[in-house]
C-alpha atoms as a PDB file:
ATOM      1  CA  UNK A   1     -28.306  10.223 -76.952  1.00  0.00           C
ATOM      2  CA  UNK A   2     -30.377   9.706 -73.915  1.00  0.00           C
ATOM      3  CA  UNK A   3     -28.609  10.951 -71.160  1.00  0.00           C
ATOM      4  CA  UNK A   4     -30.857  10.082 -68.347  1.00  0.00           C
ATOM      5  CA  UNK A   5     -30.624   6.516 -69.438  1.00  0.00           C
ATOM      6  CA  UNK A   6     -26.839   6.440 -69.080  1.00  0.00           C
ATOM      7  CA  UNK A   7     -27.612   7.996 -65.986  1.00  0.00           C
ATOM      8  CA  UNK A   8     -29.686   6.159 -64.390  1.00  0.00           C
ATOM      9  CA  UNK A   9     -28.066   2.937 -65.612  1.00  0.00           C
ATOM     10  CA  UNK A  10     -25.404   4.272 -63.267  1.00  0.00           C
ATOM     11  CA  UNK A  11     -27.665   3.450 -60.363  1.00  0.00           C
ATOM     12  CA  UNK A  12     -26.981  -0.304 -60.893  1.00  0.00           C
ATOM     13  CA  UNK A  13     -24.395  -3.504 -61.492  1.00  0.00           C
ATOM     14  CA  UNK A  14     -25.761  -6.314 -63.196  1.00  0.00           C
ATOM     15  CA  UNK A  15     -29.180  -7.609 -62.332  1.00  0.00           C
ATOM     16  CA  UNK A  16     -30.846  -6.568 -58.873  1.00  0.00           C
ATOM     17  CA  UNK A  17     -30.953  -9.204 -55.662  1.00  0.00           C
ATOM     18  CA  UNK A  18     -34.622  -9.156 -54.987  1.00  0.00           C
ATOM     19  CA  UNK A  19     -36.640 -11.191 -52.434  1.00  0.00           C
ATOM     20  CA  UNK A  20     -40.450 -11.574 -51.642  1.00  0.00           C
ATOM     21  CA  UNK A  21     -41.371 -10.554 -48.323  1.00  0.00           C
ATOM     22  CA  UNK A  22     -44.736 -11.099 -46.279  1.00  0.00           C
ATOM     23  CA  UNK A  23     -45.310 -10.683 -42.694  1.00  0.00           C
ATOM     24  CA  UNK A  24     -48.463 -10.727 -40.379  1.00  0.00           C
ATOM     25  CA  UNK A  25     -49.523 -10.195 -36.906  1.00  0.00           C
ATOM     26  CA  UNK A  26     -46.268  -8.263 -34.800  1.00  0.00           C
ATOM     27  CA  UNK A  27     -44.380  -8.049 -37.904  1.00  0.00           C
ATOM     28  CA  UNK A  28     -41.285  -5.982 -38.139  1.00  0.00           C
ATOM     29  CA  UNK A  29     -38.009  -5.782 -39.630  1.00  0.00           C
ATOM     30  CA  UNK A  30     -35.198  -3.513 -39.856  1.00  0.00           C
ATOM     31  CA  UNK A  31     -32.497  -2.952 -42.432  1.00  0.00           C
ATOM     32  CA  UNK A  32     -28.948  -1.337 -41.730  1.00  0.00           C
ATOM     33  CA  UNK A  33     -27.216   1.063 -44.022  1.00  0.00           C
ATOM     34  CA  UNK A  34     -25.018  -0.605 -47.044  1.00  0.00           C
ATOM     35  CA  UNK A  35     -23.794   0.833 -49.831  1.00  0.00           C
ATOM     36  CA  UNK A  36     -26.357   0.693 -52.527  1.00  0.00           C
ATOM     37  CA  UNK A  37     -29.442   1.644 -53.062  1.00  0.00           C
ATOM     38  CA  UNK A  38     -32.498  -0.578 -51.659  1.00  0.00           C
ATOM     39  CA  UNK A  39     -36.213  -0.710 -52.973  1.00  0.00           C
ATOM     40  CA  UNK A  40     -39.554  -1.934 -51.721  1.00  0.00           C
ATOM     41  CA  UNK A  41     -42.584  -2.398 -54.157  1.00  0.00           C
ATOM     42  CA  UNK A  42     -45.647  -3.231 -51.673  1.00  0.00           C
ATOM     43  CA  UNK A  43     -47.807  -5.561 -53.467  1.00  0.00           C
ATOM     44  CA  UNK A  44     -50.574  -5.728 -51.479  1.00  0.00           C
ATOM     45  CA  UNK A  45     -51.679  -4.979 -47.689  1.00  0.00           C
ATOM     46  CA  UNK A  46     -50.467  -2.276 -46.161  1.00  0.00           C
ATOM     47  CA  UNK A  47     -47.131  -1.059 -43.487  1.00  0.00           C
ATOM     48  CA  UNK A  48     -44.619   1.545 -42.483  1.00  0.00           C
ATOM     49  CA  UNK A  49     -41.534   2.690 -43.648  1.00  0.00           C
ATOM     50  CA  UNK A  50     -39.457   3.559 -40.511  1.00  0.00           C
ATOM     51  CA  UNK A  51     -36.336   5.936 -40.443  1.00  0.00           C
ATOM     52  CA  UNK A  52     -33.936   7.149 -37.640  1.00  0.00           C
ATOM     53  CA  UNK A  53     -35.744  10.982 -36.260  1.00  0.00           C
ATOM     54  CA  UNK A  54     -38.270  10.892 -38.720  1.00  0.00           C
ATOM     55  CA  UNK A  55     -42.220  10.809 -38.943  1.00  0.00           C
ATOM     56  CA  UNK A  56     -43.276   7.148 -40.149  1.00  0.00           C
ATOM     57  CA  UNK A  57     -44.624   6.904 -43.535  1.00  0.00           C
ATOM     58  CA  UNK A  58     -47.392   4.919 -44.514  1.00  0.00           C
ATOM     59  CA  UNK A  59     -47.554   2.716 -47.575  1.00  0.00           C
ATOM     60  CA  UNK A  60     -50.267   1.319 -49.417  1.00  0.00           C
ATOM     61  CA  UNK A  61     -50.487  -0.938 -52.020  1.00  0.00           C
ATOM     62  CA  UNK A  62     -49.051  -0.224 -55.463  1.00  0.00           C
ATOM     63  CA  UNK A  63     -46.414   2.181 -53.408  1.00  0.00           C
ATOM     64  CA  UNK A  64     -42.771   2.180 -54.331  1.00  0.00           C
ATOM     65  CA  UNK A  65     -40.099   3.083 -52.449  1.00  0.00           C
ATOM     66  CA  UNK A  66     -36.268   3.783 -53.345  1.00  0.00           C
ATOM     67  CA  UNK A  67     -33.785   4.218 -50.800  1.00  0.00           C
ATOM     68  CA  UNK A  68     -30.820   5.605 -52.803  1.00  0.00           C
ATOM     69  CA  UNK A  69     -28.065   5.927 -50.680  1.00  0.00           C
ATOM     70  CA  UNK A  70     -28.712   2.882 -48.552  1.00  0.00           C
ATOM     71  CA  UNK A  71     -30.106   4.356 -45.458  1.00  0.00           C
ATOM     72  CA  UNK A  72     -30.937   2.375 -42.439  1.00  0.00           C
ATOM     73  CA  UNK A  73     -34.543   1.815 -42.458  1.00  0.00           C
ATOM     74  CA  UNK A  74     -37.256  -0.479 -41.134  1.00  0.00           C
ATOM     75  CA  UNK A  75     -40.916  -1.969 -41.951  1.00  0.00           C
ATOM     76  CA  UNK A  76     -43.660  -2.482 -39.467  1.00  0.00           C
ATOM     77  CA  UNK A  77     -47.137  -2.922 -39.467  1.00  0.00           C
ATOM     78  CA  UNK A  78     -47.806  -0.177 -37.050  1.00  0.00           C
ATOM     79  CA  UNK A  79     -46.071   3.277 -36.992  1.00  0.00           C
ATOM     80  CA  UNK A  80     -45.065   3.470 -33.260  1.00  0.00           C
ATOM     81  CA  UNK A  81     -42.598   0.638 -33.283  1.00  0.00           C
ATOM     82  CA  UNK A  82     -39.248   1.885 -32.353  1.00  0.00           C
ATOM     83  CA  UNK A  83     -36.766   1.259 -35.337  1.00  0.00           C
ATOM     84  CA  UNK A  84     -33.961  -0.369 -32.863  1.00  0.00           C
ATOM     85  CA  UNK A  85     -36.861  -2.908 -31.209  1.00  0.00           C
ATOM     86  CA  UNK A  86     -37.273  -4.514 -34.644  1.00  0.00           C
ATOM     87  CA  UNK A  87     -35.497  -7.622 -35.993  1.00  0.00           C
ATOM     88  CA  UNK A  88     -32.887  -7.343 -37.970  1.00  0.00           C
ATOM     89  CA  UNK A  89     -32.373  -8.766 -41.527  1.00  0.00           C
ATOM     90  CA  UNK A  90     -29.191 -10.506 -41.514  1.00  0.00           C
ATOM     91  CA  UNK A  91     -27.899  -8.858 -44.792  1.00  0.00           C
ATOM     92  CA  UNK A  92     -29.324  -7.583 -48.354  1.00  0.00           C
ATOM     93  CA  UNK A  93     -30.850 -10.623 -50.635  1.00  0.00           C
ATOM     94  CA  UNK A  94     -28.686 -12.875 -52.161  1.00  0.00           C
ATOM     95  CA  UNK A  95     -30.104 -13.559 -55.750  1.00  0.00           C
ATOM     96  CA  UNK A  96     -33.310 -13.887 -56.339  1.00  0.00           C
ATOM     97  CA  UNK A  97     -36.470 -15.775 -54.185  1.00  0.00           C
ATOM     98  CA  UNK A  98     -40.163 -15.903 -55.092  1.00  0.00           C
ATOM     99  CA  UNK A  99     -41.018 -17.692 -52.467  1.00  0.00           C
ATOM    100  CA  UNK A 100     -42.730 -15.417 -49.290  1.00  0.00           C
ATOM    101  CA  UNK A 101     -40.261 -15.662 -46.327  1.00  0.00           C
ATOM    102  CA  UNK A 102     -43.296 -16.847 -44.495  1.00  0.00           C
ATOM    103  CA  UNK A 103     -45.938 -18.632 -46.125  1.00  0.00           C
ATOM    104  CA  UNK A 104     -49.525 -17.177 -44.819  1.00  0.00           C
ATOM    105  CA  UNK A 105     -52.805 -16.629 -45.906  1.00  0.00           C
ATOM    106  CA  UNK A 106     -53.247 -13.696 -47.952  1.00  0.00           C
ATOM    107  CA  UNK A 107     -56.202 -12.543 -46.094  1.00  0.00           C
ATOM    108  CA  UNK A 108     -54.736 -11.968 -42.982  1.00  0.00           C
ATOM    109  CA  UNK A 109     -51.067 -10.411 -44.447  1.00  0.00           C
ATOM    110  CA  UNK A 110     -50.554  -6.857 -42.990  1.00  0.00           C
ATOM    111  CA  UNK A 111     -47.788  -6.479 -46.340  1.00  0.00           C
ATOM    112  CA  UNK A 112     -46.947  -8.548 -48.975  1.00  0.00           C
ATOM    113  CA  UNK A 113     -43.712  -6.660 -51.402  1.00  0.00           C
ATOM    114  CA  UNK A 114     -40.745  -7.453 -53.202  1.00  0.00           C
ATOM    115  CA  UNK A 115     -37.589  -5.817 -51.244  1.00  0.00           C
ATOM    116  CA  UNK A 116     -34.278  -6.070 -52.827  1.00  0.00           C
ATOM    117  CA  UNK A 117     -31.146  -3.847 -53.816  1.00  0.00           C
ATOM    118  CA  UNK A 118     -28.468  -2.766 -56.416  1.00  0.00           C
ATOM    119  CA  UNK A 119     -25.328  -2.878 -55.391  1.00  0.00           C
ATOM    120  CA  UNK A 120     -23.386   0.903 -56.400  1.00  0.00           C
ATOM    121  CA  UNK A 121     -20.277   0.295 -57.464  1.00  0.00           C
ATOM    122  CA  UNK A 122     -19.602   3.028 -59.358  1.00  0.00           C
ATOM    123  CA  UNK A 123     -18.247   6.219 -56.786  1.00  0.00           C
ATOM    124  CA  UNK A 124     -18.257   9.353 -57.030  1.00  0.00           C
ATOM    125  CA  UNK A 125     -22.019   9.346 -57.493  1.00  0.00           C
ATOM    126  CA  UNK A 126     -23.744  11.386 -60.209  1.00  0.00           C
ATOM    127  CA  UNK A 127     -25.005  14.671 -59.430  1.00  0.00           C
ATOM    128  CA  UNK A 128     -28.569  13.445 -60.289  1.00  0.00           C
ATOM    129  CA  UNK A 129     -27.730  10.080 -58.066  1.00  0.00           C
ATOM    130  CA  UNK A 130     -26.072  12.649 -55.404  1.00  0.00           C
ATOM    131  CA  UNK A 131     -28.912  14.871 -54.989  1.00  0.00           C
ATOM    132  CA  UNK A 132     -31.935  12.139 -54.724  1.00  0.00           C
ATOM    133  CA  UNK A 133     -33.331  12.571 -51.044  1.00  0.00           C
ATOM    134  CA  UNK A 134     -32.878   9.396 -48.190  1.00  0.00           C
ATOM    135  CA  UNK A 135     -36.188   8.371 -49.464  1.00  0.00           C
ATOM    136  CA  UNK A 136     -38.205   8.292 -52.805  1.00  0.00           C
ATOM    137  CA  UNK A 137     -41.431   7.627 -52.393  1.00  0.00           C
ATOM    138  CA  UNK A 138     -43.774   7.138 -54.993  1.00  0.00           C
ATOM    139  CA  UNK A 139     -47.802   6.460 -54.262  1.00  0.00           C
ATOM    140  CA  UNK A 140     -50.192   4.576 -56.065  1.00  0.00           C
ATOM    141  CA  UNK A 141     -52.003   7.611 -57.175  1.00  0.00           C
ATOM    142  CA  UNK A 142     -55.216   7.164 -59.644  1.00  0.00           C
ATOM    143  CA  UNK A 143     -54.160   8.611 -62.976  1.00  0.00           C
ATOM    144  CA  UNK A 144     -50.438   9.239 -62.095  1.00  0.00           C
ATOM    145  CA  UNK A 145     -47.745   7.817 -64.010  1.00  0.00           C
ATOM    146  CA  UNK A 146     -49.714   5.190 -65.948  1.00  0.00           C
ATOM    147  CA  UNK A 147     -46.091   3.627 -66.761  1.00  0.00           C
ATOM    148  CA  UNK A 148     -44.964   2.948 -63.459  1.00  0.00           C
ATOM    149  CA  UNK A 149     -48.401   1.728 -62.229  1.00  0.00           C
ATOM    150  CA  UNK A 150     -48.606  -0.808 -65.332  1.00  0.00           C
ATOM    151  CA  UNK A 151     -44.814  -2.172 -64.552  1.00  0.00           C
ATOM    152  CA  UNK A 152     -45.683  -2.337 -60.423  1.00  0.00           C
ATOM    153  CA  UNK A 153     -48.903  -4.634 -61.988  1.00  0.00           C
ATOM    154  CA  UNK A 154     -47.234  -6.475 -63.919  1.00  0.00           C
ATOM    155  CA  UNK A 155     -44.397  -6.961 -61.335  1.00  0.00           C
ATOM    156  CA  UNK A 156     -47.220  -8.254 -58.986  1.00  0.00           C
ATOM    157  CA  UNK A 157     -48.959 -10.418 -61.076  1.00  0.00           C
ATOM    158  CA  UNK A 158     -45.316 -12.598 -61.764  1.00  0.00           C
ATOM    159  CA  UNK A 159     -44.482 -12.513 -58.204  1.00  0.00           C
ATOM    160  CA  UNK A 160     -48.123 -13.140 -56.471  1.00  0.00           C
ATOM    161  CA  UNK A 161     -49.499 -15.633 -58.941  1.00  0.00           C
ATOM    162  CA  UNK A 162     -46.055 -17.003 -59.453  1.00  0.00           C
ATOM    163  CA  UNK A 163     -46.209 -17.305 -63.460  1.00  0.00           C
ATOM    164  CA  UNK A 164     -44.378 -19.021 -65.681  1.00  0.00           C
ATOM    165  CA  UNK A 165     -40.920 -17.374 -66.221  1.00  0.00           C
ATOM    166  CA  UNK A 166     -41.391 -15.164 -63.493  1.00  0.00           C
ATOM    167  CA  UNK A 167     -37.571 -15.959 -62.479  1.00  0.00           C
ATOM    168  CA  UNK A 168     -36.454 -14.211 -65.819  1.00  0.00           C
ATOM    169  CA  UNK A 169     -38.712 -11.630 -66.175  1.00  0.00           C
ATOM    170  CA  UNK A 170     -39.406 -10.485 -62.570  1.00  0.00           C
ATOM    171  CA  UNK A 171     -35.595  -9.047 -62.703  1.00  0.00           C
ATOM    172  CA  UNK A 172     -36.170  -7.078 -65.988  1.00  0.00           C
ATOM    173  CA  UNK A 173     -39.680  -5.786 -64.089  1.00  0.00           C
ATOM    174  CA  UNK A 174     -37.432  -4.797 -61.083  1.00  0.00           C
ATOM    175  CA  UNK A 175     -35.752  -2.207 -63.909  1.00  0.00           C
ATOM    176  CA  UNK A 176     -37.979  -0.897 -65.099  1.00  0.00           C
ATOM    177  CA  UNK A 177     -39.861  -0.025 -61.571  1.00  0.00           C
ATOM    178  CA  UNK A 178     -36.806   1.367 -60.640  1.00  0.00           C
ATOM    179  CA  UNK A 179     -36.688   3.512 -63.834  1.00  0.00           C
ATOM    180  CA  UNK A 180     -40.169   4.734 -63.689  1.00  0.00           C
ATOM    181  CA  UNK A 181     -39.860   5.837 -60.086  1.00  0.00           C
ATOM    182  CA  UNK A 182     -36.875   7.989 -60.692  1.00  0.00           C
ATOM    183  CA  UNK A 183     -38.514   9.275 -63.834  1.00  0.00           C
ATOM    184  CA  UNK A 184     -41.991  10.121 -61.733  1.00  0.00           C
ATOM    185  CA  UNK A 185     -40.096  11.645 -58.927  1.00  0.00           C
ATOM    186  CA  UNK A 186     -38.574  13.549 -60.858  1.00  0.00           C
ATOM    187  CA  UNK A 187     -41.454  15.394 -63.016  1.00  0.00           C
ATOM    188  CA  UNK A 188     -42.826  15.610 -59.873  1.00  0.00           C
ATOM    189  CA  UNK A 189     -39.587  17.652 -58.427  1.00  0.00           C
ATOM    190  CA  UNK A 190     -39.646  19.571 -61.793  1.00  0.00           C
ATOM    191  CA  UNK A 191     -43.086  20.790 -60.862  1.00  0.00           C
ATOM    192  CA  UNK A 192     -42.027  21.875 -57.630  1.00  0.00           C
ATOM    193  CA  UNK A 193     -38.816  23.254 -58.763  1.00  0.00           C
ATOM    194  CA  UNK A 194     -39.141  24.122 -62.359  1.00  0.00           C
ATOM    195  CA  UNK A 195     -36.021  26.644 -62.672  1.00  0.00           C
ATOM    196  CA  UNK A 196     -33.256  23.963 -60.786  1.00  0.00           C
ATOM    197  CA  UNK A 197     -32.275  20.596 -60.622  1.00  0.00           C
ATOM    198  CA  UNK A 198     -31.274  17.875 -63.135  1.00  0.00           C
ATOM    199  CA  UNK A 199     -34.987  17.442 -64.654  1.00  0.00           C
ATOM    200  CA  UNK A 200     -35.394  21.211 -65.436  1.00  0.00           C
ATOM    201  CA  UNK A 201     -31.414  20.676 -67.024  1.00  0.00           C
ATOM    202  CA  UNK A 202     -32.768  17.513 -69.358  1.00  0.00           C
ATOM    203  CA  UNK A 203     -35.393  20.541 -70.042  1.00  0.00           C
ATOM    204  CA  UNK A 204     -33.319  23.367 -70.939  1.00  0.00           C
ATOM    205  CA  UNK A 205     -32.832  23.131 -74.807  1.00  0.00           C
ATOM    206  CA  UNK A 206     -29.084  24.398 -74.062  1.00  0.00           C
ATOM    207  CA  UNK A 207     -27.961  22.454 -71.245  1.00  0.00           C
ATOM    208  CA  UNK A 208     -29.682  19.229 -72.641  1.00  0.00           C
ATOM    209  CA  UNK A 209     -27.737  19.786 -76.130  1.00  0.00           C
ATOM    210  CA  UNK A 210     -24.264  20.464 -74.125  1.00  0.00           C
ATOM    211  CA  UNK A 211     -24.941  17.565 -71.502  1.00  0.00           C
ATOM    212  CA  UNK A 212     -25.457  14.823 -75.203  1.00  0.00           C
ATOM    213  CA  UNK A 213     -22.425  16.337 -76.473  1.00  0.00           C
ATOM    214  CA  UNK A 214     -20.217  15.616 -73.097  1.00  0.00           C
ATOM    215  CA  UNK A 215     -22.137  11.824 -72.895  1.00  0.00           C
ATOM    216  CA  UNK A 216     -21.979  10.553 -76.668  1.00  0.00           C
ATOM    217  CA  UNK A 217     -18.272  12.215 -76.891  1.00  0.00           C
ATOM    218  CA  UNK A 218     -16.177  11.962 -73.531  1.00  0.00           C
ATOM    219  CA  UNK A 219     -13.213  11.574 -75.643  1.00  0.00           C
ATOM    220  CA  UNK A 220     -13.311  14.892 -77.152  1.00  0.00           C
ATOM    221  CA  UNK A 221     -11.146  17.341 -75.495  1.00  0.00           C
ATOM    222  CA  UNK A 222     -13.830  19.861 -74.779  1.00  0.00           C
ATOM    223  CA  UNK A 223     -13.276  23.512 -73.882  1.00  0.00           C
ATOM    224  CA  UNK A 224     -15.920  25.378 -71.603  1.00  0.00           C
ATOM    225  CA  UNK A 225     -15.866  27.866 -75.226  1.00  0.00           C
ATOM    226  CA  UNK A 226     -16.764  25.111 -77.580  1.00  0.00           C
ATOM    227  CA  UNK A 227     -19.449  23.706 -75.425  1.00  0.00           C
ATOM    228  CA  UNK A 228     -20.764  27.162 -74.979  1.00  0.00           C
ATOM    229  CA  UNK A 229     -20.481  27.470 -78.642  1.00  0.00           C
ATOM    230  CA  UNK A 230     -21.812  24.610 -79.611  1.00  0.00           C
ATOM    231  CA  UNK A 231     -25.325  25.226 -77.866  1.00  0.00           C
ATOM    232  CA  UNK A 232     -25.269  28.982 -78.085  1.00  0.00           C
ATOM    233  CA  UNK A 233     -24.426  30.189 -75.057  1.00  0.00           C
ATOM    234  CA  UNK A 234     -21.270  32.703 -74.418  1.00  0.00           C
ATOM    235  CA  UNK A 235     -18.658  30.816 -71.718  1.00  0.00           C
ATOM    236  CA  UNK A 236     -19.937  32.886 -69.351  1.00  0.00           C
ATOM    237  CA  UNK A 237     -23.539  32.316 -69.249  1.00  0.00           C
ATOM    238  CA  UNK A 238     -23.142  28.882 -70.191  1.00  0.00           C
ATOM    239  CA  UNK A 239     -21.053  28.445 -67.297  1.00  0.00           C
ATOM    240  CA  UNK A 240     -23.154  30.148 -64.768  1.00  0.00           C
ATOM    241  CA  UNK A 241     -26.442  28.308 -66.255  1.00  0.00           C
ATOM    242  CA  UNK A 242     -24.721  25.066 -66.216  1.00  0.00           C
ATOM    243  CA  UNK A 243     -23.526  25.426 -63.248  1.00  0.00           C
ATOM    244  CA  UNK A 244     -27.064  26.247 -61.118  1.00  0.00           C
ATOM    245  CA  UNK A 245     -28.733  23.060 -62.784  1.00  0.00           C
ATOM    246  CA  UNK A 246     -25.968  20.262 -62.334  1.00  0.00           C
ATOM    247  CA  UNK A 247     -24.268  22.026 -59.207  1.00  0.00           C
ATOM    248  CA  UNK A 248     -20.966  21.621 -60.968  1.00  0.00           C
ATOM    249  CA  UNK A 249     -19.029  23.465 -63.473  1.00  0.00           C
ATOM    250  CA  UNK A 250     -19.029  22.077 -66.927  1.00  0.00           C
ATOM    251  CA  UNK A 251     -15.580  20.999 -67.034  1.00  0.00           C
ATOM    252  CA  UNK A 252     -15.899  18.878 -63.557  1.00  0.00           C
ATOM    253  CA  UNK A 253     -19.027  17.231 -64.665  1.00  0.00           C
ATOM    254  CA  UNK A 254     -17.547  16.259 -67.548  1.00  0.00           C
ATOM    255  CA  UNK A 255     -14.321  14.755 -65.419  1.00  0.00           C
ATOM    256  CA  UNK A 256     -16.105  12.746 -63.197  1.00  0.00           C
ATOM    257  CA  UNK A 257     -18.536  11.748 -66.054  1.00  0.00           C
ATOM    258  CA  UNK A 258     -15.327  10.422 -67.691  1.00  0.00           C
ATOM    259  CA  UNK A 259     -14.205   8.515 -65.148  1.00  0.00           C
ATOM    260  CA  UNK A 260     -17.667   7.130 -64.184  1.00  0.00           C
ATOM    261  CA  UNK A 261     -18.226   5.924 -67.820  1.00  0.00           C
ATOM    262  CA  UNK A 262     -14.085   4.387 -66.956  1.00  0.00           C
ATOM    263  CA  UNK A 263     -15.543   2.250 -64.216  1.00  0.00           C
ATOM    264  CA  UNK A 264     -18.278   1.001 -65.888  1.00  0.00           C
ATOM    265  CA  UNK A 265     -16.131  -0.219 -69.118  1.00  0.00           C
ATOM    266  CA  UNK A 266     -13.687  -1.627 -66.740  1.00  0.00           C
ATOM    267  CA  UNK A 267     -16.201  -3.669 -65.059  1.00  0.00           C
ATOM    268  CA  UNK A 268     -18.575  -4.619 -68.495  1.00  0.00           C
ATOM    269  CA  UNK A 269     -14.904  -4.947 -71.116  1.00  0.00           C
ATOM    270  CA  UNK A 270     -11.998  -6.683 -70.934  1.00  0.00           C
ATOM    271  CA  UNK A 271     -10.707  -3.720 -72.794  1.00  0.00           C
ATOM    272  CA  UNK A 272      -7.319  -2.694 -72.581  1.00  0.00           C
ATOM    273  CA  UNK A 273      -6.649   0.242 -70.235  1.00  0.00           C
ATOM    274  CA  UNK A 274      -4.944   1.893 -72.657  1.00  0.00           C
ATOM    275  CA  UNK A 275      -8.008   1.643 -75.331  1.00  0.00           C
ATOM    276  CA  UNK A 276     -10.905   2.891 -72.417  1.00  0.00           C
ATOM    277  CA  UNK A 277      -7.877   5.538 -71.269  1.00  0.00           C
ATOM    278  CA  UNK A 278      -8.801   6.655 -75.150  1.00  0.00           C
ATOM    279  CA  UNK A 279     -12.414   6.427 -74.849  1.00  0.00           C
ATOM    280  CA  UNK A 280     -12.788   8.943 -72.130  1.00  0.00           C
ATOM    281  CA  UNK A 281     -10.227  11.664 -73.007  1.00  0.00           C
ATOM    282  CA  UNK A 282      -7.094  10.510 -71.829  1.00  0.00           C
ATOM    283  CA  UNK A 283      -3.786  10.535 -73.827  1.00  0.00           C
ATOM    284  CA  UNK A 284      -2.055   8.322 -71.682  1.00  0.00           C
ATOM    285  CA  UNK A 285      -2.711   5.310 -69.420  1.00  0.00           C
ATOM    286  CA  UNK A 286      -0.637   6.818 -66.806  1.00  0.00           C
ATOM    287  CA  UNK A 287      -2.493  10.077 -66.528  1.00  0.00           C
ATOM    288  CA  UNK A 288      -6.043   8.610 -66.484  1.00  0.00           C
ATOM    289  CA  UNK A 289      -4.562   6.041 -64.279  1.00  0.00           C
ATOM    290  CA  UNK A 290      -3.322   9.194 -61.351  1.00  0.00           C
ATOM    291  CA  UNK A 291      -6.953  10.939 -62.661  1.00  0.00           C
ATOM    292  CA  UNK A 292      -9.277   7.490 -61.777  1.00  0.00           C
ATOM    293  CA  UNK A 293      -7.342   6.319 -58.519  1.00  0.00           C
ATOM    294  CA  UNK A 294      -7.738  10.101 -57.276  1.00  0.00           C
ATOM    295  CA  UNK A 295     -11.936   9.905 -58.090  1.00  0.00           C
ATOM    296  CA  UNK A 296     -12.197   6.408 -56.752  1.00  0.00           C
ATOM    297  CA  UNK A 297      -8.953   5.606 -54.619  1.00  0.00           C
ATOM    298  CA  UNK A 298      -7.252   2.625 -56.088  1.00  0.00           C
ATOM    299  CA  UNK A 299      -5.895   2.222 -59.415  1.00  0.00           C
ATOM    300  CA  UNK A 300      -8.431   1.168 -62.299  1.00  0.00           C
ATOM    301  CA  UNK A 301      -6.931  -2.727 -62.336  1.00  0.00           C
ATOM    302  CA  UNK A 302      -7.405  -3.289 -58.980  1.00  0.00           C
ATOM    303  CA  UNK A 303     -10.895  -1.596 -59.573  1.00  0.00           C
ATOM    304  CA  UNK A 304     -11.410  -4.023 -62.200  1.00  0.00           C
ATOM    305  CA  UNK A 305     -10.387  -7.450 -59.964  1.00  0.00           C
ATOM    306  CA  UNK A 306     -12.199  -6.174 -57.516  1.00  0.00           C
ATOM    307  CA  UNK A 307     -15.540  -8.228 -56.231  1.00  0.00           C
ATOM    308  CA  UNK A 308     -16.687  -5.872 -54.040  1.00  0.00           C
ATOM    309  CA  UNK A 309     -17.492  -2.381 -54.488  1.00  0.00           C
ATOM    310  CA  UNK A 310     -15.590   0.522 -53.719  1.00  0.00           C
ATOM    311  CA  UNK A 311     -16.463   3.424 -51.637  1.00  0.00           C
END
């Protein structure tokens, strides 16, 4: 069972909306905050990632940047460009475009990227989701995370040299940059912070076992004993161990776990409410009914009709 993969695949709904963007000269543009997460891969050239109170950062080519929690945000080609005096992009991309937004010679581009987002539907965030900074930044750095640098290439050679099938595989690239990032960022954080944090959990042989156990068996009707049982821990010191990595008690993880792996089979099924009410621990449909519309505040059919996401 690979929980970071069912966590991280919690980070988006369907495939990502994803346009090219260049810009030369005075070139600027600023983002507001949505509910999402965005990301900027900067293909080539070079510009500045602009936040509200905070010192510019640069980026260079090869960089990737995630914005998990939607912050407002702008690009520029120059660092002292107030965020507010920058044009505004209309809204988040719609779908998918190639194509630069304006056509210019490569030469003379101060940034050429792919920007885009994921729309979060899913609410209340994981604690892994939940903890990631405003901004993940990941640089091009020689000999660092040869996985994300060969996906970022790959990514640029279907979007620069527009290749065949770029259109179907540029969105599957998109992924898996997305997935490497988190994954470098957070060996990175592990290195910094090797005792805490969701990374050193994955790494702790007893926390890791009790964390499959929750994600391949939600159903179960597990007691803080059996987990600590099951992985050799006393309740007590599983508890308190469990608790300092995740920054939640065993039992609430495993709640809100329940009802995030609810929202995603309500909006990837047409199962029955009754049948995913089974899948994730519930006896009735009327009690996970009261338990999902107090996580995400409507009942799970409206949750499932629903085109826009909650939260």
């Amino acid at each position: 069972m690979d929980v970071f993969s069912d966590v991280i695949g919690s980070i988006r709904a369907g495939r990502p909306s994803f346009c090219r963007t260049s810009g030369s000269g005075a070139w600027g543009r600023s983002f507001d905050d949505f509910t999402g997460a965005g990301f900027h891969v900067l293909l080539r050239g070079s510009c500045w990632l602009l936040l509200p109170g905070r010192t510019p950062l640069a980026l260079s080519p090869g960089d990737v940047v995630l914005l998990p929690h939607g912050t407002r945000h702008g690009l520029s080609e120059r660092p002292d460009r107030p965020l507010a005096d920058l044009p505004k992009e209309a809204k988040l991309p719609s779908g998918a475009d190639l194509r630069a937004e304006v056509p210019i010679d490569p030469a003379e581009a101060h940034a050429d990227m792919v920007c885009g987002a994921y729309e979060l539907r899913l609410r209340p965030l994981h604690p892994f989701l939940r903890a990631l900074p405003d901004v993940v930044h990941v640089p091009a750095r020689a000999g660092r995370h040869p996985a994300l640098r060969a996906a970022v290439d790959l990514l640029a050679a279907d979007v620069v040299d527009a290749l065949p099938g770029a259109d179907a595989a540029v969105p599957a690239l998109i992924d898996l940059v997305v997935i490497y990032t988190l994954r470098a960022w957070s060996q990175e954080e592990s290195e910094r912070t090797a005792s805490t944090g969701w990374w050193a959990a994955l790494a702790d042989p007893a926390i890791a076992e009790a964390l499959q156990h929750m994600h391949r068996e939600p159903g179960r009707k597990w007691t803080v004993l059996e987990l600590g049982e099951a992985v050799g821990l006393s309740r007590t010191a599983f508890t308190r161990r469990f608790t300092s990595m995740i920054g939640q008690p065993p039992l609430v993880y495993l709640t809100n776990w329940r009802l995030g792996r609810a929202a995603q089979l309500l909006r990837e099924t047409d199962d029955p409410l009754a049948l995913i009410a089974r899948q994730v621990g519930y006896r009735s449909e009327f009690a996970f009914a009261n338990a999902f519309r107090r996580a995400f505040g409507v009942p799970p059919g409206r949750f499932r009709r629903a085109e826009l996401p909650v939260g």
